[in-house]
C-alpha atoms as a PDB file:
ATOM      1  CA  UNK A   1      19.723  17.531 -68.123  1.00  0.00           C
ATOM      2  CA  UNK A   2      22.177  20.149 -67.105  1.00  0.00           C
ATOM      3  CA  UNK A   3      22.882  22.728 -69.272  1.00  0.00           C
ATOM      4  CA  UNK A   4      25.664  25.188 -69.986  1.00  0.00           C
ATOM      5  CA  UNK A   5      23.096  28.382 -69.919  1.00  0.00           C
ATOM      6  CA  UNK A   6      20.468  29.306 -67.305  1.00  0.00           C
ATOM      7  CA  UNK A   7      18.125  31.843 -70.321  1.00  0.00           C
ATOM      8  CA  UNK A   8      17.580  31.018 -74.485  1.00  0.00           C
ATOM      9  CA  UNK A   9      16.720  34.545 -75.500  1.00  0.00           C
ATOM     10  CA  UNK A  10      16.015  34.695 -78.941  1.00  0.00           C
ATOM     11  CA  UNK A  11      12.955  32.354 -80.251  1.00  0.00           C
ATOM     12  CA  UNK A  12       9.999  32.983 -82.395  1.00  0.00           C
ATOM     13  CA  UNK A  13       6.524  31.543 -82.326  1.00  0.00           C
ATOM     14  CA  UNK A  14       3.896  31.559 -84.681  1.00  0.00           C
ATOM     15  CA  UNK A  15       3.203  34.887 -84.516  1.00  0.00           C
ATOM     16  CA  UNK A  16       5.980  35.547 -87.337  1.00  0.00           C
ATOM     17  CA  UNK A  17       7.702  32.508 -88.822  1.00  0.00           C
ATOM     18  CA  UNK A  18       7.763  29.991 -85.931  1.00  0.00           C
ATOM     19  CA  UNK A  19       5.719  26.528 -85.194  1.00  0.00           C
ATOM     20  CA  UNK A  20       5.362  26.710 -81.430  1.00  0.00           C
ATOM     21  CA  UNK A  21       2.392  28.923 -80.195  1.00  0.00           C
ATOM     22  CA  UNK A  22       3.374  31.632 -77.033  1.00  0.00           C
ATOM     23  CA  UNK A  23       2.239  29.563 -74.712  1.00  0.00           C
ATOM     24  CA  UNK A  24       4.043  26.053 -76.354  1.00  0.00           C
ATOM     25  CA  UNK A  25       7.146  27.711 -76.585  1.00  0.00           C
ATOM     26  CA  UNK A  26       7.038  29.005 -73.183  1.00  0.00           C
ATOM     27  CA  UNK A  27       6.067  25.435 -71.613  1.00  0.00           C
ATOM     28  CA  UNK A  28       8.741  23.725 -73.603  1.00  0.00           C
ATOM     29  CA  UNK A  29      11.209  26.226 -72.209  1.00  0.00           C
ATOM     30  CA  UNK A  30      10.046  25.814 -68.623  1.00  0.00           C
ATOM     31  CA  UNK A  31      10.259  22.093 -68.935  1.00  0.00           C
ATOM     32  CA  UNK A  32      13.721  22.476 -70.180  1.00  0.00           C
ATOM     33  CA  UNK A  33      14.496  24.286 -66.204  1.00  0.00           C
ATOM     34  CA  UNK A  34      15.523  27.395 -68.122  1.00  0.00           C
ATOM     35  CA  UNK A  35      15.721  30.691 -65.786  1.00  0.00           C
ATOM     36  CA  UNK A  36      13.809  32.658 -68.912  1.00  0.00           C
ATOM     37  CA  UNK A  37      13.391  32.229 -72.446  1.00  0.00           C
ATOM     38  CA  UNK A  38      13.495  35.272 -74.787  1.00  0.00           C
ATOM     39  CA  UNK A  39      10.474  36.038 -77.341  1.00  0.00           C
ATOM     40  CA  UNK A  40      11.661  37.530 -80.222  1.00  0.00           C
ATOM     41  CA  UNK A  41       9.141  37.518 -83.188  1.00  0.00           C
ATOM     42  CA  UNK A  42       9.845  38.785 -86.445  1.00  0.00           C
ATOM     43  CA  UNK A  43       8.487  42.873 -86.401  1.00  0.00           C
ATOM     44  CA  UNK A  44       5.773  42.102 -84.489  1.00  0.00           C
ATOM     45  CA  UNK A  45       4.790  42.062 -80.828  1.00  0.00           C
ATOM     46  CA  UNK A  46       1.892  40.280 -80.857  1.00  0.00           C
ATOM     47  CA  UNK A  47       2.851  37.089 -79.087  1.00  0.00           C
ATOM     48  CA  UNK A  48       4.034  38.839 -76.318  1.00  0.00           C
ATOM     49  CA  UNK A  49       0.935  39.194 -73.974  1.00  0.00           C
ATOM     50  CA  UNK A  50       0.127  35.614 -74.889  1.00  0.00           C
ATOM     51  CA  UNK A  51       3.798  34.277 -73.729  1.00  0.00           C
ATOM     52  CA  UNK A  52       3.824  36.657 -70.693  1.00  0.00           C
ATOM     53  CA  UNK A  53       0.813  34.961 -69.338  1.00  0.00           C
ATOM     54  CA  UNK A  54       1.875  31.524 -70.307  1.00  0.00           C
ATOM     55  CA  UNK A  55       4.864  32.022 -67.955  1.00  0.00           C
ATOM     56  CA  UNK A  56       2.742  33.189 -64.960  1.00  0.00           C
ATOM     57  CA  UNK A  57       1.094  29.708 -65.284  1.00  0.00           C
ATOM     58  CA  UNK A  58       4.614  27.816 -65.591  1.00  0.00           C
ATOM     59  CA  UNK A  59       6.511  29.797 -63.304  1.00  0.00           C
ATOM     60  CA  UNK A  60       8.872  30.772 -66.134  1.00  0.00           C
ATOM     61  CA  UNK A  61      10.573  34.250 -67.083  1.00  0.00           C
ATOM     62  CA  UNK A  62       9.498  35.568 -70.736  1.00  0.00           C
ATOM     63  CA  UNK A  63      11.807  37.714 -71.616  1.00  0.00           C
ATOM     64  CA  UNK A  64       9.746  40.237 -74.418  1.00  0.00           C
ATOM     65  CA  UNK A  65      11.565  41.492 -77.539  1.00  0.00           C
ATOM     66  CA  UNK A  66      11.382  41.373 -81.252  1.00  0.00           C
ATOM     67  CA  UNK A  67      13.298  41.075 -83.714  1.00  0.00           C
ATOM     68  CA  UNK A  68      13.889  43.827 -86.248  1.00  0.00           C
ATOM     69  CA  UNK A  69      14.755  43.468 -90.157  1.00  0.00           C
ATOM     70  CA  UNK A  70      16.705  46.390 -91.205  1.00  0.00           C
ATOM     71  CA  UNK A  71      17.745  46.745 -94.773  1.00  0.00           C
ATOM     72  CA  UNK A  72      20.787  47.873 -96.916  1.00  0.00           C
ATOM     73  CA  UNK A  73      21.934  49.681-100.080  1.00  0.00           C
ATOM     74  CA  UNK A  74      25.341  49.995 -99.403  1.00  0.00           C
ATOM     75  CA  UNK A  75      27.923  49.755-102.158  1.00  0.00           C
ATOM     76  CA  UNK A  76      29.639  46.683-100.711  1.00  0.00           C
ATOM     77  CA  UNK A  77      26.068  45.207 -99.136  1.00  0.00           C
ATOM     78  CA  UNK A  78      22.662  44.931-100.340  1.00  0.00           C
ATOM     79  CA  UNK A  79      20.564  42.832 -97.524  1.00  0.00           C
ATOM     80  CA  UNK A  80      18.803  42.609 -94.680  1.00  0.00           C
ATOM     81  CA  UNK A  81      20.444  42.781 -90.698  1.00  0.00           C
ATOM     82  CA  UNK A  82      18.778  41.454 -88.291  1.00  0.00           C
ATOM     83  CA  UNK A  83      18.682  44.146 -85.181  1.00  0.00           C
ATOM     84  CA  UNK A  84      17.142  42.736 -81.689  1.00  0.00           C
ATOM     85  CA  UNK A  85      15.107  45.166 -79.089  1.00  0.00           C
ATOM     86  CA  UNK A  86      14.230  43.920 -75.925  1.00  0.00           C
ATOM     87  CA  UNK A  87      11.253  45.461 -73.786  1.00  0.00           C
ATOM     88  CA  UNK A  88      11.498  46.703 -70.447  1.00  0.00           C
ATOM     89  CA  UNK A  89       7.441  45.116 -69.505  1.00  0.00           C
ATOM     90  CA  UNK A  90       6.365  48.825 -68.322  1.00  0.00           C
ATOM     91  CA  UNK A  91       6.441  49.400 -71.937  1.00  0.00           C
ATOM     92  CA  UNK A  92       4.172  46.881 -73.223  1.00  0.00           C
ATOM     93  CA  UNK A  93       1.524  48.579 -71.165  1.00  0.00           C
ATOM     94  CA  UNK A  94       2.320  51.418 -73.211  1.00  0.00           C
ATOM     95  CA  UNK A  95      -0.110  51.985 -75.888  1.00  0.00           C
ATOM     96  CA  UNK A  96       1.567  54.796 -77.875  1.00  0.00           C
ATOM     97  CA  UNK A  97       4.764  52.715 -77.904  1.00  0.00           C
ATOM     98  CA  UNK A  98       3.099  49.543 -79.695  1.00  0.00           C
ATOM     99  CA  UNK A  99       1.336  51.745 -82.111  1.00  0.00           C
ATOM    100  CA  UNK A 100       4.329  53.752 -82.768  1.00  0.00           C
ATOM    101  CA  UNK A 101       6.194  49.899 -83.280  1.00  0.00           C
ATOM    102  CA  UNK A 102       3.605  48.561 -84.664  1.00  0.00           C
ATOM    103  CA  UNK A 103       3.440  51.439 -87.380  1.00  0.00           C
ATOM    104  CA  UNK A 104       7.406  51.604 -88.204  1.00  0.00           C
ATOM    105  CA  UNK A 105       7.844  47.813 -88.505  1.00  0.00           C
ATOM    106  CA  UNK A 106       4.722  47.621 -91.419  1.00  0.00           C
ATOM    107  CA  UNK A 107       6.614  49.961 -93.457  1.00  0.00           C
ATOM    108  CA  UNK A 108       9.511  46.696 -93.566  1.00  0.00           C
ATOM    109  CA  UNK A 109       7.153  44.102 -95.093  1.00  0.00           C
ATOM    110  CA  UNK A 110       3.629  44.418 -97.302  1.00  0.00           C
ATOM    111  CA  UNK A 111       2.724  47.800 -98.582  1.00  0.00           C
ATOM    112  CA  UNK A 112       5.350  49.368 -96.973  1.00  0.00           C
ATOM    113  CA  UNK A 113       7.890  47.229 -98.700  1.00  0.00           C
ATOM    114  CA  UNK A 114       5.861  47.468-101.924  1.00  0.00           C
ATOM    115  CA  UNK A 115       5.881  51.361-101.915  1.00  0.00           C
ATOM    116  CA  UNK A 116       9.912  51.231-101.323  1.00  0.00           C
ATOM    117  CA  UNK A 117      10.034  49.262-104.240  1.00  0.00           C
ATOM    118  CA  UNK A 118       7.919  51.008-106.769  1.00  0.00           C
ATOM    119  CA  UNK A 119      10.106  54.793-105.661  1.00  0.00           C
ATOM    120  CA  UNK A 120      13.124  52.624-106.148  1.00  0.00           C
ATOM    121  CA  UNK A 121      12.140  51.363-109.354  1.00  0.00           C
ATOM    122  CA  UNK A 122      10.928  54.965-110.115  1.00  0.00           C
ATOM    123  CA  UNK A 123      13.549  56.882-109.040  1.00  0.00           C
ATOM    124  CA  UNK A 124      16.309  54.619-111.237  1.00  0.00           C
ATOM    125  CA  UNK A 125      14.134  53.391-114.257  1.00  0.00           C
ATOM    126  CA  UNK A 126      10.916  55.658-114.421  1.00  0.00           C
ATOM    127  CA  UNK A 127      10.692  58.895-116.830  1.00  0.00           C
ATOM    128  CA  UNK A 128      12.683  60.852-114.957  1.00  0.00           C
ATOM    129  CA  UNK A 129      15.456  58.551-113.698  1.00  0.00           C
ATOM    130  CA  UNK A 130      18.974  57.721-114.389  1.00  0.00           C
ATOM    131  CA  UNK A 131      18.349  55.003-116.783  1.00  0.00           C
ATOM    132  CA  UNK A 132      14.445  55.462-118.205  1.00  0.00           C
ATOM    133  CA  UNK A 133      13.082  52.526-119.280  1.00  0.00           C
ATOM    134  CA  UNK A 134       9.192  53.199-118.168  1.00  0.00           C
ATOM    135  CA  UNK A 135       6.942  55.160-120.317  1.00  0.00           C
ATOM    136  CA  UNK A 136       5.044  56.119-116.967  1.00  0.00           C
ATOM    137  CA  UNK A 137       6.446  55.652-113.460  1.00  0.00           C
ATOM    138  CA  UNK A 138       4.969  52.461-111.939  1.00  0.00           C
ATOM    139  CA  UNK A 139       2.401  52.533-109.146  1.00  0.00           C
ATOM    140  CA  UNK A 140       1.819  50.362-105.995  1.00  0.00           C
ATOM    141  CA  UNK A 141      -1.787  50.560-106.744  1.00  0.00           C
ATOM    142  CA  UNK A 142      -1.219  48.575-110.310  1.00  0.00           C
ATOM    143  CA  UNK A 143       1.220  45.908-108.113  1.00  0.00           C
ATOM    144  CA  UNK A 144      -1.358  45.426-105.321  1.00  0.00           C
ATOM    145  CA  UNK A 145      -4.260  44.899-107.653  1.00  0.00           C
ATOM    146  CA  UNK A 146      -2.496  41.557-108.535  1.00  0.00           C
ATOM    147  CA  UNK A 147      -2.878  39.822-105.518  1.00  0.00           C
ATOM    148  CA  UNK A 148      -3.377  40.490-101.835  1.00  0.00           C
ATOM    149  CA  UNK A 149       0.310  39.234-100.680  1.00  0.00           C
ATOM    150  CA  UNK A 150       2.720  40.679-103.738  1.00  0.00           C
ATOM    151  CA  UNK A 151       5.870  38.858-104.492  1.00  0.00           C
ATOM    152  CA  UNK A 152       8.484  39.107-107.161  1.00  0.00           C
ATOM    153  CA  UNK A 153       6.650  37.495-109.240  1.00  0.00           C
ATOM    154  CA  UNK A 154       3.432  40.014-109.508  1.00  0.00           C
ATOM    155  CA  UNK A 155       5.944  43.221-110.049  1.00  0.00           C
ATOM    156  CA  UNK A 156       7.292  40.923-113.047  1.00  0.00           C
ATOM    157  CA  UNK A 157       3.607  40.633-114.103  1.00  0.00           C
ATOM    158  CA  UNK A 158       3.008  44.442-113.842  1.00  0.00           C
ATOM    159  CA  UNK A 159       5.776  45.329-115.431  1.00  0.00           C
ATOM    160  CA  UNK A 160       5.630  42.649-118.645  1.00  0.00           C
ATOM    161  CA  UNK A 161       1.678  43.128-119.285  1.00  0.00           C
ATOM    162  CA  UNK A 162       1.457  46.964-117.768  1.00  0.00           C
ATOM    163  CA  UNK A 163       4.468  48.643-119.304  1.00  0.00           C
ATOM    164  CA  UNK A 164       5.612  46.039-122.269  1.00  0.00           C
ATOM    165  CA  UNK A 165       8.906  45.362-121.061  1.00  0.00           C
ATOM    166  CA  UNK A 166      10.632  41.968-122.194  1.00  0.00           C
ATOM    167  CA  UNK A 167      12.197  39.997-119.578  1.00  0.00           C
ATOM    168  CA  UNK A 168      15.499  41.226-119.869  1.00  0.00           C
ATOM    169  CA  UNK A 169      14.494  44.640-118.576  1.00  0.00           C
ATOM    170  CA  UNK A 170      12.183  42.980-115.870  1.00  0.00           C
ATOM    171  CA  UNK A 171      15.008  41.297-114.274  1.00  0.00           C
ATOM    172  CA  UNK A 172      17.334  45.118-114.723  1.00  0.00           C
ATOM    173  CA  UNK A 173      14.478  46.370-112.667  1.00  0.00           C
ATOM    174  CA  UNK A 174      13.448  43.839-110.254  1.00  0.00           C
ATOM    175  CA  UNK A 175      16.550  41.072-110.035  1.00  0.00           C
ATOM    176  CA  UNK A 176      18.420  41.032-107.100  1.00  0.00           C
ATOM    177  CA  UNK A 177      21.483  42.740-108.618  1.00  0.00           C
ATOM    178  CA  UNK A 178      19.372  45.567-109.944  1.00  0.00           C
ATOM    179  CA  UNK A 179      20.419  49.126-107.842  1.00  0.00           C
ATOM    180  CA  UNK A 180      16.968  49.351-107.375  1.00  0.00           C
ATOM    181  CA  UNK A 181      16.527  46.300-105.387  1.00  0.00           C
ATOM    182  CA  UNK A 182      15.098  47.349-102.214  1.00  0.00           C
ATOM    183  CA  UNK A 183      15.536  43.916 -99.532  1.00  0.00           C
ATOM    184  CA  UNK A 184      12.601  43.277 -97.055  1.00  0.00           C
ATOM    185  CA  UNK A 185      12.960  45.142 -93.476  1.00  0.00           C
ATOM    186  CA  UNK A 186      13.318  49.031 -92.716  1.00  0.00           C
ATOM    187  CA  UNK A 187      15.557  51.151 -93.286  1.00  0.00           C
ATOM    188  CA  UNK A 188      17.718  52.245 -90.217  1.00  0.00           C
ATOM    189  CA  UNK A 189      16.639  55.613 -90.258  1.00  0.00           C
ATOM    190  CA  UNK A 190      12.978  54.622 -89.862  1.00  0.00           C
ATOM    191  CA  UNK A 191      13.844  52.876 -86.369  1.00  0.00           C
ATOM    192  CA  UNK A 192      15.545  55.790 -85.215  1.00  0.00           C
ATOM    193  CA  UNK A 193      12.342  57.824 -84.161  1.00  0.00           C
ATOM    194  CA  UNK A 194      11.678  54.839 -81.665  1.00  0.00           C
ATOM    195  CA  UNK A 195      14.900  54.498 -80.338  1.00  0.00           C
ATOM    196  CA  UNK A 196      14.621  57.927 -79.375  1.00  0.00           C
ATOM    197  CA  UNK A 197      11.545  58.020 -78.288  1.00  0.00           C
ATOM    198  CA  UNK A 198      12.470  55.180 -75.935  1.00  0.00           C
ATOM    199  CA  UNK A 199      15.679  54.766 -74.996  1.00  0.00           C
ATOM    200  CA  UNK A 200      14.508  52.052 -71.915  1.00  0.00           C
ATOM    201  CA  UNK A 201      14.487  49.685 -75.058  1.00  0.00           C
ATOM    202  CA  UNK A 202      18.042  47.392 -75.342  1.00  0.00           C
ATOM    203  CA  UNK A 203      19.495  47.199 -78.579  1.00  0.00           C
ATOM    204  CA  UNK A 204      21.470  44.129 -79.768  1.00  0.00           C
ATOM    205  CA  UNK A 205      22.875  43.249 -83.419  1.00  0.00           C
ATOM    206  CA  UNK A 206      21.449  39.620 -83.691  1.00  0.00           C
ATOM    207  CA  UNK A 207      23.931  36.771 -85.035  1.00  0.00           C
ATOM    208  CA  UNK A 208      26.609  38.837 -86.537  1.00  0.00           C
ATOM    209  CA  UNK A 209      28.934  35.754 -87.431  1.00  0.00           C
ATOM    210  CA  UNK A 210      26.302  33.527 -88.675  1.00  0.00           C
ATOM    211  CA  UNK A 211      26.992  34.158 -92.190  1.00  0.00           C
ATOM    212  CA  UNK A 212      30.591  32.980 -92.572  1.00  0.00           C
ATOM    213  CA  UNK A 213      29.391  29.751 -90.889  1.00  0.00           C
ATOM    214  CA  UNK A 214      31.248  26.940 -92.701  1.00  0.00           C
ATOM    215  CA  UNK A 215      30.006  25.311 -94.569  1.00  0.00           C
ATOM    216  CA  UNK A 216      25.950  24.109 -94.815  1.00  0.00           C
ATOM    217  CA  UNK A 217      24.020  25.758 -92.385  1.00  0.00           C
ATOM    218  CA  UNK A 218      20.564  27.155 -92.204  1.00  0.00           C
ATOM    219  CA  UNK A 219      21.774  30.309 -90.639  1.00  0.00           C
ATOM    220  CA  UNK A 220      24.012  31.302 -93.018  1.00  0.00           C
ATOM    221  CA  UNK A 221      22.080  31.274 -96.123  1.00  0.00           C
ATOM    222  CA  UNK A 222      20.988  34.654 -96.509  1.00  0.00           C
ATOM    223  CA  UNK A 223      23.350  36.551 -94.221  1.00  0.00           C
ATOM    224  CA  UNK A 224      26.369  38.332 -95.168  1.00  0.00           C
ATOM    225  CA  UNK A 225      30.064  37.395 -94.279  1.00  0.00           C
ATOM    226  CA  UNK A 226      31.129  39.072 -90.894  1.00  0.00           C
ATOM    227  CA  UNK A 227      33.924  41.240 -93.388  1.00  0.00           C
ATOM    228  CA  UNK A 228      30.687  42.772 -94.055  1.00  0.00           C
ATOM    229  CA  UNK A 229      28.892  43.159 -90.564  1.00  0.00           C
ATOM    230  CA  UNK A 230      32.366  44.710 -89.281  1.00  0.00           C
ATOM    231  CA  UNK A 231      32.265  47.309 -92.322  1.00  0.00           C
ATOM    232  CA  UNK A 232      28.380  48.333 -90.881  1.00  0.00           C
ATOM    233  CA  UNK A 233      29.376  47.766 -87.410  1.00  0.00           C
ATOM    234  CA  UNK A 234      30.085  51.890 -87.128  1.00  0.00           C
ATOM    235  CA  UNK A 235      26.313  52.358 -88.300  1.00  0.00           C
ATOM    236  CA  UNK A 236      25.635  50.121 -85.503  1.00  0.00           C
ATOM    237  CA  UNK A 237      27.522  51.772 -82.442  1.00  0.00           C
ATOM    238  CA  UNK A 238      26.039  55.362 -84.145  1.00  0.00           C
ATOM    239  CA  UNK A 239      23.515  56.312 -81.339  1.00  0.00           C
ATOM    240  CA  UNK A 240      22.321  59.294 -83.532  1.00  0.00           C
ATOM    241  CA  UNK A 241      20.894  56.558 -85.795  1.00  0.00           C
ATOM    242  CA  UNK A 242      20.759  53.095 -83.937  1.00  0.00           C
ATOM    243  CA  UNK A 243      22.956  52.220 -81.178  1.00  0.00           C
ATOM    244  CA  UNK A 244      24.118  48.942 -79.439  1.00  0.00           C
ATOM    245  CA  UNK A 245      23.914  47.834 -75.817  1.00  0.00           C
ATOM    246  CA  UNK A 246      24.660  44.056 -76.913  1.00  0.00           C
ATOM    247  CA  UNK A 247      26.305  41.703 -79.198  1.00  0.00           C
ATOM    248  CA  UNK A 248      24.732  38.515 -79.489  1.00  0.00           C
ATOM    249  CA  UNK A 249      27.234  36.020 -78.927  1.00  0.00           C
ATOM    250  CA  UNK A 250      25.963  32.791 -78.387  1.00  0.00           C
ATOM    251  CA  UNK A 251      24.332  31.094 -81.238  1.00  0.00           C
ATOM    252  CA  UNK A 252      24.370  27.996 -83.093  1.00  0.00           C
ATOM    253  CA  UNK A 253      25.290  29.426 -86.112  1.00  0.00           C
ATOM    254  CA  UNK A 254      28.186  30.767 -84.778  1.00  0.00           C
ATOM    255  CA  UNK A 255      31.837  28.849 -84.929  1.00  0.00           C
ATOM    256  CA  UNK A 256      33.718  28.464 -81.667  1.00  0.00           C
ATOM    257  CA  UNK A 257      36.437  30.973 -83.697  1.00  0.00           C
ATOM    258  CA  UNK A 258      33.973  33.360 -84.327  1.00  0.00           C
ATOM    259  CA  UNK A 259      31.946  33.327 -80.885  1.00  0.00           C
ATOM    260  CA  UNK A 260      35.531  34.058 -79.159  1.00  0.00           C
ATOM    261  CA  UNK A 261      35.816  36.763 -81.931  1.00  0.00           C
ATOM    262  CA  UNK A 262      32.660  38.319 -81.406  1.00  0.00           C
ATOM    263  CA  UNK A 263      33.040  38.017 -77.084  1.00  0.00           C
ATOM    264  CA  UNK A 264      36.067  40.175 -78.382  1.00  0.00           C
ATOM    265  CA  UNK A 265      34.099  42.820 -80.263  1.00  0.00           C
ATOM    266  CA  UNK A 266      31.681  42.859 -76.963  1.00  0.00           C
ATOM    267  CA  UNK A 267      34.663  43.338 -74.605  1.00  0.00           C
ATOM    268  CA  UNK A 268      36.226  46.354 -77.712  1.00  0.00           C
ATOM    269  CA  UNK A 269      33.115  48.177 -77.224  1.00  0.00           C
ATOM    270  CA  UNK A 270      31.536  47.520 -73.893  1.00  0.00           C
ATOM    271  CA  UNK A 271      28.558  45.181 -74.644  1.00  0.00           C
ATOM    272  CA  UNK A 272      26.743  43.036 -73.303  1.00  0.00           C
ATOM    273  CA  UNK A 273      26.872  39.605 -74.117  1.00  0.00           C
ATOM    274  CA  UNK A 274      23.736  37.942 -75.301  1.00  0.00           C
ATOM    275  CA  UNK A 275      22.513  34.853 -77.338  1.00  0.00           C
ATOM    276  CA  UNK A 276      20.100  32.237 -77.838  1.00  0.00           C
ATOM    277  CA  UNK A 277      18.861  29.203 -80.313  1.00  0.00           C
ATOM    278  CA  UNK A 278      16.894  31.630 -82.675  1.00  0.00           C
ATOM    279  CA  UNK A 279      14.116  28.715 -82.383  1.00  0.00           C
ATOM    280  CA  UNK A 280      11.367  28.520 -85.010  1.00  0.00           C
ATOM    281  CA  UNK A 281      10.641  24.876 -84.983  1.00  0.00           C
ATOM    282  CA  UNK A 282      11.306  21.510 -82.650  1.00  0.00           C
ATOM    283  CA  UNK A 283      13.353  20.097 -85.607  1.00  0.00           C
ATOM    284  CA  UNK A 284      15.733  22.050 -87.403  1.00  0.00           C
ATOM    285  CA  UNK A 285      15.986  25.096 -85.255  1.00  0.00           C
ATOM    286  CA  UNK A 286      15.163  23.811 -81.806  1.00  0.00           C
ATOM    287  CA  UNK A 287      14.899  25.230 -78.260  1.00  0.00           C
ATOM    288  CA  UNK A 288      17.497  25.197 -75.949  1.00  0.00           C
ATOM    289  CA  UNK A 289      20.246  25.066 -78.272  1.00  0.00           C
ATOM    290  CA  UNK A 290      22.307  27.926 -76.314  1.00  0.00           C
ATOM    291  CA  UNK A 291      21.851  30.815 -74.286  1.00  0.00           C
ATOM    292  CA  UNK A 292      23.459  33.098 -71.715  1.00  0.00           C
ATOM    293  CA  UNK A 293      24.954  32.103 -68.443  1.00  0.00           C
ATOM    294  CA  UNK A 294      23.060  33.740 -64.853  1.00  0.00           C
ATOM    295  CA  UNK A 295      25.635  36.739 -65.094  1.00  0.00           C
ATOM    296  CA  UNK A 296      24.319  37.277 -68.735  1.00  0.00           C
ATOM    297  CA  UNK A 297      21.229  36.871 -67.865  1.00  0.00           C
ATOM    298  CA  UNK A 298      21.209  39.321 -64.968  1.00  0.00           C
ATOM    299  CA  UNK A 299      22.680  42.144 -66.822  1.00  0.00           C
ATOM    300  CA  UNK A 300      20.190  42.063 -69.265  1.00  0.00           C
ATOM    301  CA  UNK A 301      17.972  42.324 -66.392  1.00  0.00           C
ATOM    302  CA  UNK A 302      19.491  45.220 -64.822  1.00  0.00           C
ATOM    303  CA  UNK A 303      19.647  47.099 -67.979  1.00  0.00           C
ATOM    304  CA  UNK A 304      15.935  46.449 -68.819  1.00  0.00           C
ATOM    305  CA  UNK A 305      15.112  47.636 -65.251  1.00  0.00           C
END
């Protein structure tokens, strides 16, 4: 089969939320004939050695990245951005630079997320804050306790059984329209020590259309309408905080209005073009979907070299 692209560069495998192993997702992209296939886990790096060895075997181009949640408390957005970085390979022999990742992209998800929570909670609702509902500010340490992966459902608990409020009051504190809802990922600022640190790294703001999609579509069920990505888009371009080198441009969730929009918003502010399937299974969000043409490809190249 011919296809349209010669790379797919944004995939996940089962070391965050995809089905295909490194190695399976690299095969199934070198029996595809693609030039390279990008691996883009959720905030982790861990199935990168395993993929870059895989395509030594296949004869295959990985590609290594990840994929970054950031979160934010804007007045006009409370969510989670998704914020691609892809790795030059000198740096994944770098050990300082995958602790360093390693160590900012845990503060995004687990205890990390569950200490942003509780000061958020604290700051708004404890003793002290704006509207004091707790008797005592709340502690990670009383959330944790409750199980060894907290959800929602275990700061309800805590809260009910711990400080006696009714459920009303839970859902003030917790619910996603509380102000102290904090969404999964980190907060830019948090990223910006390792953008700085290491500014071989490419930066690209992942699907930015995806969520005005029309109509049903898996990609545009938790992301926010591109009014909203263009309102952030300044925090994006900010190189004192993030920065952008790309735009990814090609995806499936993206309308044929809106990927001729967003190639617009690449050419505005001298991007690079990028794009892939965003594969995490061989169903629903499949390999191969789209990608970047040679040119594409080989500027990403250039850059990363």
């Amino acid at each position: 089969m011919t296809r349209p692209f010669a790379a797919d560069l944004h995939n996940h495998t089962n070391a965050s939320d995809g089905e295909y192993t490194p190695t399976a997702l690299v095969q199934a992209a070198a029996a595809m004939n693609l030039a390279a296939v990008g691996v883009t886990d959720h905030d982790t790096l861990h199935g990168l050695d395993e993929a870059l060895a895989a395509a030594e075997a296949v004869g295959i181009q990985v590609v290594p990245g990840v994929e970054v949640s950031l979160r934010f408390r804007r007045p006009s957005f409370t969510g989670t951005l998704h914020y691609l970085l892809y790795i030059p390979y000198r740096l994944l022999a770098d050990g300082s630079f995958r602790q360093m990742a390693a160590d900012i992209f845990s503060q995004g998800r687990g205890g990390g997320l569950v200490r942003a929570r509780v000061a958020a909670i604290n700051e708004l609702f404890g003793p002290q804050g704006k509207t004091p509902l707790l008797q005592r500010d709340l502690t990670a340490v009383e959330i944790e306790a409750l199980a060894p992966n907290v959800t929602r459902r275990h700061f309800a608990l805590a809260l009910a059984e711990n400080h006696g409020l009714d459920r009303g009051q839970v859902n003030q504190l917790i619910g996603n329209d509380s102000p102290a809802y904090v969404p999964s990922g980190i907060d830019p600022a948090q990223l910006t020590p390792l953008l700085h640190a290491y500014p071989q790294l490419v930066r690209v703001l992942a699907h930015p259309a995806a969520g005005s999609f029309p109509g049903k579509s898996l990609y545009n069920e938790v992301l926010p309408p591109i009014e909203i990505v263009e309102q952030l888009l300044p925090e994006f371009l900010d190189d004192h905080v993030l920065g952008l080198d790309g735009l990814e441009v090609h995806y499936p969730g993206h309308a044929p209005a809106h990927e001729a929009l967003m190639a617009n918003w690449a050419q505005r502010y001298g991007l690079m073009m990028t794009g892939g399937s965003d594969c995490h299974d061989q169903v629903q969000r499949p390999l191969g979907v789209t990608g970047v043409s040679q040119a594409e490809l080989d500027a990403l190249q250039q850059r990363l070299a």
